[in-house]
C-alpha atoms as a PDB file:
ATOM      1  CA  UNK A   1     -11.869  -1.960   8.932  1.00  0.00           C
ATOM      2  CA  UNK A   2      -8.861  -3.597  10.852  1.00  0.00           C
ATOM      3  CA  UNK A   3      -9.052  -6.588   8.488  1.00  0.00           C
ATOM      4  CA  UNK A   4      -8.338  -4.117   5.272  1.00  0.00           C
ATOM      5  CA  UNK A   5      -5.466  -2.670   7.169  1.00  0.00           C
ATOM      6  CA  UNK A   6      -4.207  -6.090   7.772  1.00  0.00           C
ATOM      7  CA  UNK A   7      -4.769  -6.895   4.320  1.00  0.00           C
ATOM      8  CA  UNK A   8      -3.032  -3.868   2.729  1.00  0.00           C
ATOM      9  CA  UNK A   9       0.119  -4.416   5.364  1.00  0.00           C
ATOM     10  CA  UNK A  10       0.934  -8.103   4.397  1.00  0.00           C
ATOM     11  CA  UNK A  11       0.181  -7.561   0.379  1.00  0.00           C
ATOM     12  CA  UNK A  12       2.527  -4.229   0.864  1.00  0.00           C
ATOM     13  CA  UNK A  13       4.963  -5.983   2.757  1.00  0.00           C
ATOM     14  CA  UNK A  14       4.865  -8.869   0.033  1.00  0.00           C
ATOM     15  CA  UNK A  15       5.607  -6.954  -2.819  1.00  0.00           C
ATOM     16  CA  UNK A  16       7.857  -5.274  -0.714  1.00  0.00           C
ATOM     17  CA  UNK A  17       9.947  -8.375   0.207  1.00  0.00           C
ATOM     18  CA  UNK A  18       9.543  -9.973  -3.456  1.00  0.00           C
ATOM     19  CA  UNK A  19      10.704  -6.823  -5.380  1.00  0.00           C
ATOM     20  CA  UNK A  20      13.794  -6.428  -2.962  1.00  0.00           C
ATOM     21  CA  UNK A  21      14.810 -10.228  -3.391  1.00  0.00           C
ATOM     22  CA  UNK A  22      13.573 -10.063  -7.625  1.00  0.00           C
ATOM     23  CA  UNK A  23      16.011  -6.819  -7.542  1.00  0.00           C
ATOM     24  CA  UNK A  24      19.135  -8.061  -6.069  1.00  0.00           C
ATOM     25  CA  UNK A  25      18.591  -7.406  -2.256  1.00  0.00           C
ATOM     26  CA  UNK A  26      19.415  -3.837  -3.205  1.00  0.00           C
ATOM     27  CA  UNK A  27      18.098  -1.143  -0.662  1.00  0.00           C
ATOM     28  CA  UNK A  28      18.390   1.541  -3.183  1.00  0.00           C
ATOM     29  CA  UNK A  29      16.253  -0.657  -5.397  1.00  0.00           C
ATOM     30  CA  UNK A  30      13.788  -1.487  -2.958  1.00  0.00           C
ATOM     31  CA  UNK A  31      13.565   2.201  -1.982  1.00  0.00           C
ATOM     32  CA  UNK A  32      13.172   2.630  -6.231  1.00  0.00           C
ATOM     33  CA  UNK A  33      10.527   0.092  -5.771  1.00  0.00           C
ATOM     34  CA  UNK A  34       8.707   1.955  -2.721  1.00  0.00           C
ATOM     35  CA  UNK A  35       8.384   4.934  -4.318  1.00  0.00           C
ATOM     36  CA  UNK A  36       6.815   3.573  -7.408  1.00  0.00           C
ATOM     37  CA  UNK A  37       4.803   1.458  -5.399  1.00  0.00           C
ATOM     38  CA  UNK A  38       3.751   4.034  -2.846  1.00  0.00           C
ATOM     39  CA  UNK A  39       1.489   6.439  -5.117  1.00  0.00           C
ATOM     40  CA  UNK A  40      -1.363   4.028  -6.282  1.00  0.00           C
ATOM     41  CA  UNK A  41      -1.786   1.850  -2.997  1.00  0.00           C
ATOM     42  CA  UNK A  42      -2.381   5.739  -1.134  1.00  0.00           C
ATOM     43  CA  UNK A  43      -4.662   6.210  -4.227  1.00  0.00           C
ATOM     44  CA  UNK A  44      -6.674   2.865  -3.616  1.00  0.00           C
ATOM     45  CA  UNK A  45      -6.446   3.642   0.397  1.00  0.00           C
ATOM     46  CA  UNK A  46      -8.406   7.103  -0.201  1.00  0.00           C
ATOM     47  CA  UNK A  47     -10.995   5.860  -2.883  1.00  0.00           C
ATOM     48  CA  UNK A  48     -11.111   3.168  -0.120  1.00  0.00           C
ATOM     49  CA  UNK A  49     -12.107   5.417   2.767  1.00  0.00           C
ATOM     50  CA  UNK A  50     -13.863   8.439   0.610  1.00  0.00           C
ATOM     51  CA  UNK A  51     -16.267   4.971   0.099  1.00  0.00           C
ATOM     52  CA  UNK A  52     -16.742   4.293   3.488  1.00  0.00           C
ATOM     53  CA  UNK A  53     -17.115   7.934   4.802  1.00  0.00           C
ATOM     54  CA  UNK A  54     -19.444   8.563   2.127  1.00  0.00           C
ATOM     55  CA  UNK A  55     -22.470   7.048   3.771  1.00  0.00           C
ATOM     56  CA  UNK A  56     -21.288   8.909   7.293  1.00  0.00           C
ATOM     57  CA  UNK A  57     -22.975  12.160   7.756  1.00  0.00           C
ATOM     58  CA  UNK A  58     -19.937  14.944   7.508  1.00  0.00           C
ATOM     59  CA  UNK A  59     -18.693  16.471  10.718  1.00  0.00           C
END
């Protein structure tokens, strides 16, 4: 489990990095970039963990 959050930190913070630099070192850009960013990698965290908490028994 620590290994996927370590996983999904550096590939965020890549595309992070390499959108602000591709976009002109803007920080409105990056922030452009964030948002459209942000939606589908909280989407793939939650399919993520509905997977894993799917063969717990619910509290």
């Amino acid at each position: 489990m620590k290994r996927w959050g370590t996983i999904m930190m550096s590939v965020g913070g890549g595309i992070f990095i390499g959108s602000a630099l591709l976009l002109g070192n803007s920080t409105l850009n990056a922030v452009g970039a964030v948002l459209i960013l942000f939606p589908p990698v909280l989407f793939v965290i939650r399919y993520v963990e509905e997977k894993i908490t799917f063969h717990r028994p619910a509290r």
